[in-house]
C-alpha atoms as a PDB file:
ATOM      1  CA  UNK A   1       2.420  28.925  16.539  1.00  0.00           C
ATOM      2  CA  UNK A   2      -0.676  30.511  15.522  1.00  0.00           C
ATOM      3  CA  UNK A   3      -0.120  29.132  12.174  1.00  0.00           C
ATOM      4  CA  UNK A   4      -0.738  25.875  13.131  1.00  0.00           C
ATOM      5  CA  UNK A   5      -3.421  26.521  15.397  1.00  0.00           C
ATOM      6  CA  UNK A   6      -5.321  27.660  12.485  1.00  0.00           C
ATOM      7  CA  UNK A   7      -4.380  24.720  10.705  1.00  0.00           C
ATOM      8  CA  UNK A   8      -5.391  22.099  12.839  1.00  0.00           C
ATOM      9  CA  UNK A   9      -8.708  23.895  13.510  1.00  0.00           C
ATOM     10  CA  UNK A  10      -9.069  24.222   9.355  1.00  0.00           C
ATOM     11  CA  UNK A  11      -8.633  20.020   9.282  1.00  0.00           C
ATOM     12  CA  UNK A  12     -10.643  19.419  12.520  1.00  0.00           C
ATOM     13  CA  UNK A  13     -13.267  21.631  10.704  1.00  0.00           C
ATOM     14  CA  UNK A  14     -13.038  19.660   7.278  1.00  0.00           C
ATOM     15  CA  UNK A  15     -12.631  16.499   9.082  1.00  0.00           C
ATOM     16  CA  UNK A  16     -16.124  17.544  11.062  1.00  0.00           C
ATOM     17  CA  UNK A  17     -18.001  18.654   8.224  1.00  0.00           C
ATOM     18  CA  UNK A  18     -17.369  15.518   6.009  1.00  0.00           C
ATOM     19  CA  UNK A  19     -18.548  13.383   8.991  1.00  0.00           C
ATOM     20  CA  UNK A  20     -21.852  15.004   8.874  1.00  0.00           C
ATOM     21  CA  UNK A  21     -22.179  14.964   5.514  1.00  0.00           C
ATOM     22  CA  UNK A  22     -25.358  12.372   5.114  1.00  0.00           C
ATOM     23  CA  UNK A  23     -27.417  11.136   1.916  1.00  0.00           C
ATOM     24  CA  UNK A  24     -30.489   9.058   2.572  1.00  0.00           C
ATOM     25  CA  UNK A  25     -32.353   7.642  -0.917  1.00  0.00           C
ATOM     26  CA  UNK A  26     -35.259   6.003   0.180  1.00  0.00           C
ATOM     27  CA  UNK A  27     -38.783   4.632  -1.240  1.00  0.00           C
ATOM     28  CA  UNK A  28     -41.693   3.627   1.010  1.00  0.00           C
ATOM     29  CA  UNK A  29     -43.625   2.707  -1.767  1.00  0.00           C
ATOM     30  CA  UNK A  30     -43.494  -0.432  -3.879  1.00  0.00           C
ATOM     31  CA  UNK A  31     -41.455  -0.009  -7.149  1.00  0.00           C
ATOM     32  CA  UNK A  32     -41.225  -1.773  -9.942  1.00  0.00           C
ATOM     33  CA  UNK A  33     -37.684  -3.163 -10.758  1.00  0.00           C
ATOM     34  CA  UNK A  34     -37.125  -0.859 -13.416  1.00  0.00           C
ATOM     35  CA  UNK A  35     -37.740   2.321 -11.191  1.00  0.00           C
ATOM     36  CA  UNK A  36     -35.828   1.283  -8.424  1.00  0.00           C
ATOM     37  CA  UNK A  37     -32.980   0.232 -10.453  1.00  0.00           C
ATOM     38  CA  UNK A  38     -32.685   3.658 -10.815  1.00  0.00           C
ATOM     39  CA  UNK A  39     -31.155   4.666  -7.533  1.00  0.00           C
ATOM     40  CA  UNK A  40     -29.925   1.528  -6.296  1.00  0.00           C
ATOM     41  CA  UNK A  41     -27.883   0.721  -9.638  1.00  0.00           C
ATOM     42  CA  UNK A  42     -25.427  -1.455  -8.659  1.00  0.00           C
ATOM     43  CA  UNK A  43     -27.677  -3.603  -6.488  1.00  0.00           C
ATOM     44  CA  UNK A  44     -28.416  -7.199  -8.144  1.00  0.00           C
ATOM     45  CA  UNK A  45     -32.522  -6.727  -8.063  1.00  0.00           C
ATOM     46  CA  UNK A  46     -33.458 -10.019 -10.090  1.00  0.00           C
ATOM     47  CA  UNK A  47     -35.637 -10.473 -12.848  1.00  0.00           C
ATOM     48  CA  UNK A  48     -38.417 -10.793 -11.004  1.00  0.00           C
ATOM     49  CA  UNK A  49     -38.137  -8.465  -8.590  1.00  0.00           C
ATOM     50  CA  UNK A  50     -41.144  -6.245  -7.785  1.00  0.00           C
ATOM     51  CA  UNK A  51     -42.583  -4.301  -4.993  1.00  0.00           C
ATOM     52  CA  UNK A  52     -39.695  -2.697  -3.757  1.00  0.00           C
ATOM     53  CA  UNK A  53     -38.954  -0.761  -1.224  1.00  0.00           C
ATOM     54  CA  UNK A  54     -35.920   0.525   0.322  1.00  0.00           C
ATOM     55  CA  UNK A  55     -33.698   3.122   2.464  1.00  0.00           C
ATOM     56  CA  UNK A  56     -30.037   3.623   1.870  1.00  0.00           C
ATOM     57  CA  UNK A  57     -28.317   5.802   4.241  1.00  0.00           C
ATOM     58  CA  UNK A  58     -24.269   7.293   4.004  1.00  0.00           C
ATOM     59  CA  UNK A  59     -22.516   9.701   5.283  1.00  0.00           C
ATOM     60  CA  UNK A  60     -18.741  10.274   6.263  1.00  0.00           C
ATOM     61  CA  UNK A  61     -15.940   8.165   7.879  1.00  0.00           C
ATOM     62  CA  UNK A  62     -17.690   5.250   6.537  1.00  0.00           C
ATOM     63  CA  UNK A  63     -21.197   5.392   7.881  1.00  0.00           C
ATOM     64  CA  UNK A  64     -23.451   3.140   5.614  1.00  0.00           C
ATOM     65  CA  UNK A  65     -26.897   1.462   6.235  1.00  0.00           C
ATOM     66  CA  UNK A  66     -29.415   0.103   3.950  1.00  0.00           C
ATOM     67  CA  UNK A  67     -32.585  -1.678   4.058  1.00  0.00           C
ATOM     68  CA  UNK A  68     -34.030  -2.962   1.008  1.00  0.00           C
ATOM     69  CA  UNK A  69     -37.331  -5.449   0.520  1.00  0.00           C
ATOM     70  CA  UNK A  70     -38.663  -6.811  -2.442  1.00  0.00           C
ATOM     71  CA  UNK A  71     -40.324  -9.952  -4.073  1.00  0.00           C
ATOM     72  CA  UNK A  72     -39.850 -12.433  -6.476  1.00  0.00           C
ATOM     73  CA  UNK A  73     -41.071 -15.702  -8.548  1.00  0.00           C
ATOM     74  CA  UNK A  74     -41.527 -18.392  -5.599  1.00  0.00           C
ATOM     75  CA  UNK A  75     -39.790 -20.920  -8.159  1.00  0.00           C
ATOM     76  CA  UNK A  76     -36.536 -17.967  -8.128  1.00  0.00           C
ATOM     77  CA  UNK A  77     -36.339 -17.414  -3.973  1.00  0.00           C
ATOM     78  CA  UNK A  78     -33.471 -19.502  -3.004  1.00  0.00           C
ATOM     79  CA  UNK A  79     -31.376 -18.958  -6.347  1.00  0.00           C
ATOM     80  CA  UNK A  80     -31.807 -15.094  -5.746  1.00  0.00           C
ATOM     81  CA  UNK A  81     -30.844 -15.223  -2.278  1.00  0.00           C
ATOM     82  CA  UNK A  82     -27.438 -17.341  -3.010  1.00  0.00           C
ATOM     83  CA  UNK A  83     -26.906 -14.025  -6.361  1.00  0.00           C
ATOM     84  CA  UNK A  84     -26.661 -11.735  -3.210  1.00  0.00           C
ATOM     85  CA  UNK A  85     -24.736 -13.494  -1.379  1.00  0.00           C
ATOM     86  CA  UNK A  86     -22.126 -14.107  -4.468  1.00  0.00           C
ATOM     87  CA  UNK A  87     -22.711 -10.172  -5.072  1.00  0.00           C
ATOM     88  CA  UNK A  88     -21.307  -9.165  -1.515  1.00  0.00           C
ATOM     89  CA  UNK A  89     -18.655 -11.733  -1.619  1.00  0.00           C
ATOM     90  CA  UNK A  90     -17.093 -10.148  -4.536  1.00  0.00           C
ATOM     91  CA  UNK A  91     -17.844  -6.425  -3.661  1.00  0.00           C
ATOM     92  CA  UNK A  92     -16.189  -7.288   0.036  1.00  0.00           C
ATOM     93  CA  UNK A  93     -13.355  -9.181  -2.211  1.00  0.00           C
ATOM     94  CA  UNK A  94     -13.913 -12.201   0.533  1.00  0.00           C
ATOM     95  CA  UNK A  95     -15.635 -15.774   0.674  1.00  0.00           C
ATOM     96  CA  UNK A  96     -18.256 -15.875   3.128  1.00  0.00           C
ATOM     97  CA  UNK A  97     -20.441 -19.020   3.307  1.00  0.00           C
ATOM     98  CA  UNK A  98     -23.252 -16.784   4.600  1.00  0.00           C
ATOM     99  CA  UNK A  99     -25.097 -20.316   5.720  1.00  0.00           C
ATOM    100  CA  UNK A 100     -28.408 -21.056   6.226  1.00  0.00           C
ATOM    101  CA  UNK A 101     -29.829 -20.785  10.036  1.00  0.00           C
ATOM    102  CA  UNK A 102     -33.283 -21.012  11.232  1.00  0.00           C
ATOM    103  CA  UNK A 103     -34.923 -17.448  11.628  1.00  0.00           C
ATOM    104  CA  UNK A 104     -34.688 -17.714  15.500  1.00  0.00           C
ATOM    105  CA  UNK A 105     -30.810 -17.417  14.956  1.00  0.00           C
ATOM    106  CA  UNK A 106     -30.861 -13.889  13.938  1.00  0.00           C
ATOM    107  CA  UNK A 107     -31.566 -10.771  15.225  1.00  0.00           C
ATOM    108  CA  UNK A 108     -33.535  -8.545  13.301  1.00  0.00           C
ATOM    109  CA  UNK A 109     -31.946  -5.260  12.129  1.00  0.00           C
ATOM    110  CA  UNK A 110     -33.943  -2.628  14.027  1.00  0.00           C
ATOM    111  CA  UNK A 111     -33.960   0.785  12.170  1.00  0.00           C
ATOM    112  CA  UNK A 112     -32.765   4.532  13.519  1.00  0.00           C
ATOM    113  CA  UNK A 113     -35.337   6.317  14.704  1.00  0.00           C
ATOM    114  CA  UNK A 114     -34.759   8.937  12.180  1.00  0.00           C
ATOM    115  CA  UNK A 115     -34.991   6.844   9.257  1.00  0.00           C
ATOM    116  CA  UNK A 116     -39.014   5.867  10.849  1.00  0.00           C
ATOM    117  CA  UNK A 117     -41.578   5.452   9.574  1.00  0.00           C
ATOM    118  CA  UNK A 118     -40.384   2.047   8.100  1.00  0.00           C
ATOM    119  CA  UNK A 119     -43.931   0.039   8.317  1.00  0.00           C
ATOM    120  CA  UNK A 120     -42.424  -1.780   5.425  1.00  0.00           C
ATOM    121  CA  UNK A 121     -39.460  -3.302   7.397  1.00  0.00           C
ATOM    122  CA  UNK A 122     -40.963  -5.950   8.815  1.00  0.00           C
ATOM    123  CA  UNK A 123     -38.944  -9.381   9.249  1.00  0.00           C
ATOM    124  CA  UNK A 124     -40.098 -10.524  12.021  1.00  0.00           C
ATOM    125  CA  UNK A 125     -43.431 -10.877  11.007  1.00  0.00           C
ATOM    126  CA  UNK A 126     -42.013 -14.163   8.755  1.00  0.00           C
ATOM    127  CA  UNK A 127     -43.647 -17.590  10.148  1.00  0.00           C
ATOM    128  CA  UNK A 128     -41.869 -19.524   7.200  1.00  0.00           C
ATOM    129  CA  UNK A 129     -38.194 -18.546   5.877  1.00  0.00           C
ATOM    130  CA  UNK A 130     -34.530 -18.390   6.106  1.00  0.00           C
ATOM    131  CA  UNK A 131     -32.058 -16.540   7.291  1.00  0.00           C
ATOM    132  CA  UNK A 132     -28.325 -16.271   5.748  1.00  0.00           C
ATOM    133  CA  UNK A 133     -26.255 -13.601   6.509  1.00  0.00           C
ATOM    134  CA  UNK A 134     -22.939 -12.098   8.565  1.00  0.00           C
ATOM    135  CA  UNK A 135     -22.817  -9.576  11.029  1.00  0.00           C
ATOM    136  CA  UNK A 136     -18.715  -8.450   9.797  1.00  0.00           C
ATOM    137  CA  UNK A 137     -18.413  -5.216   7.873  1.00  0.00           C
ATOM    138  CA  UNK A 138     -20.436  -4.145   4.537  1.00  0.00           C
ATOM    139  CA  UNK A 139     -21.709  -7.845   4.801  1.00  0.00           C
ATOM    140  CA  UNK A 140     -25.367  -8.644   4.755  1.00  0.00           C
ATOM    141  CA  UNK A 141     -28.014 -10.101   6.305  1.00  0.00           C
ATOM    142  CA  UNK A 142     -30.651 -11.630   4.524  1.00  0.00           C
ATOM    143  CA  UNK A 143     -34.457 -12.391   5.678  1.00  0.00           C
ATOM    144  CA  UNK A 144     -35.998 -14.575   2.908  1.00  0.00           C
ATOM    145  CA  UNK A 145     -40.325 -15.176   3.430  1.00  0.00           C
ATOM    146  CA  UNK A 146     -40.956 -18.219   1.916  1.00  0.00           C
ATOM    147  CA  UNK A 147     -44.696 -17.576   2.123  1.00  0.00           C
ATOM    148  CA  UNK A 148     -44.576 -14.468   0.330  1.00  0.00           C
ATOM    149  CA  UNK A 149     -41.803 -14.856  -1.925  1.00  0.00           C
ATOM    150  CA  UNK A 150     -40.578 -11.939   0.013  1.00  0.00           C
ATOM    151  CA  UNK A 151     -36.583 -10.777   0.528  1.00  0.00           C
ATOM    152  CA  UNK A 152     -35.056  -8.331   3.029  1.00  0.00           C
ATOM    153  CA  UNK A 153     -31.503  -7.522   2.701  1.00  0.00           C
ATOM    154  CA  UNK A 154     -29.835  -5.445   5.269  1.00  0.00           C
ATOM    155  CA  UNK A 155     -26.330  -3.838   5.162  1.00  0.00           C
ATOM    156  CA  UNK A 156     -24.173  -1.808   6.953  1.00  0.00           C
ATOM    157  CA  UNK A 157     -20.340  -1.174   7.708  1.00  0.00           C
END
């Protein structure tokens, strides 16, 4: 019996350990697309991308968020928002029509205290823009500036 006392405690211990197990990459200054590409390689950053900044955040048992922002050619906005949106449909193997709602629609994605500062987060501050985006699992959300040529993408599980 003591046997497999000390065997569930052993996996309740494992199982503990790999919950807690957390990796946050983040940049809170603007990159170029190169540089960030570096960290965040399988994210789709666009040609054009530039001044980007994000947080990605994962851990065990699933736990995944991730804030990225960056900007692109005016002329590329719309086209780059619909290469996400065909990026997480085939990552999530699904087909999502992630359509297009006023900004009012949406709740912004507030961040964890513990990933603040975040002063470049900052969605609701949009007066002209979009929103497309799902609130099911490893989906995203997506803030798109039409002003400033400006993208946020959020994700988590």
């Amino acid at each position: 019996m003591k046997a497999l006392d000390a065997a569930v405690f052993l996996a309740l211990a494992l199982l503990a350990s790999g919950c807690s197990n957390q990796k946050i990459l983040r940049s809170d200054t603007p990159l170029s697309r190169r540089a960030a590409s570096v960290e965040m390689q399988d994210f789709p950053f666009p040609k054009s991308a530039h001044s980007i900044y994000y947080l990605f955040s994962a851990g065990g048992l699933q736990d995944l968020s991730q804030f990225v922002r960056f900007e692109v050619d005016s002329r590329e906005l719309d086209s780059c928002v619909d290469a996400l949106v065909s990026w997480n449909n085939k990552q999530t193997s699904r087909t999502l029509p992630y359509s297009r709602e006023a900004l009012a629609s949406a709740i912004v994605p507030v961040p964890e205290t513990r990933f603040l500062p975040m002063l470049w987060w900052d969605p609701e501050t949009i007066s002209r823009g979009y929103y497309r985006g799902n609130n099911e699992g490893y989906t995203l959300q997506i803030f798109v500036d039409q002003e400033r040529s400006r993208i946020y993408v959020f994700q988590n599980d």
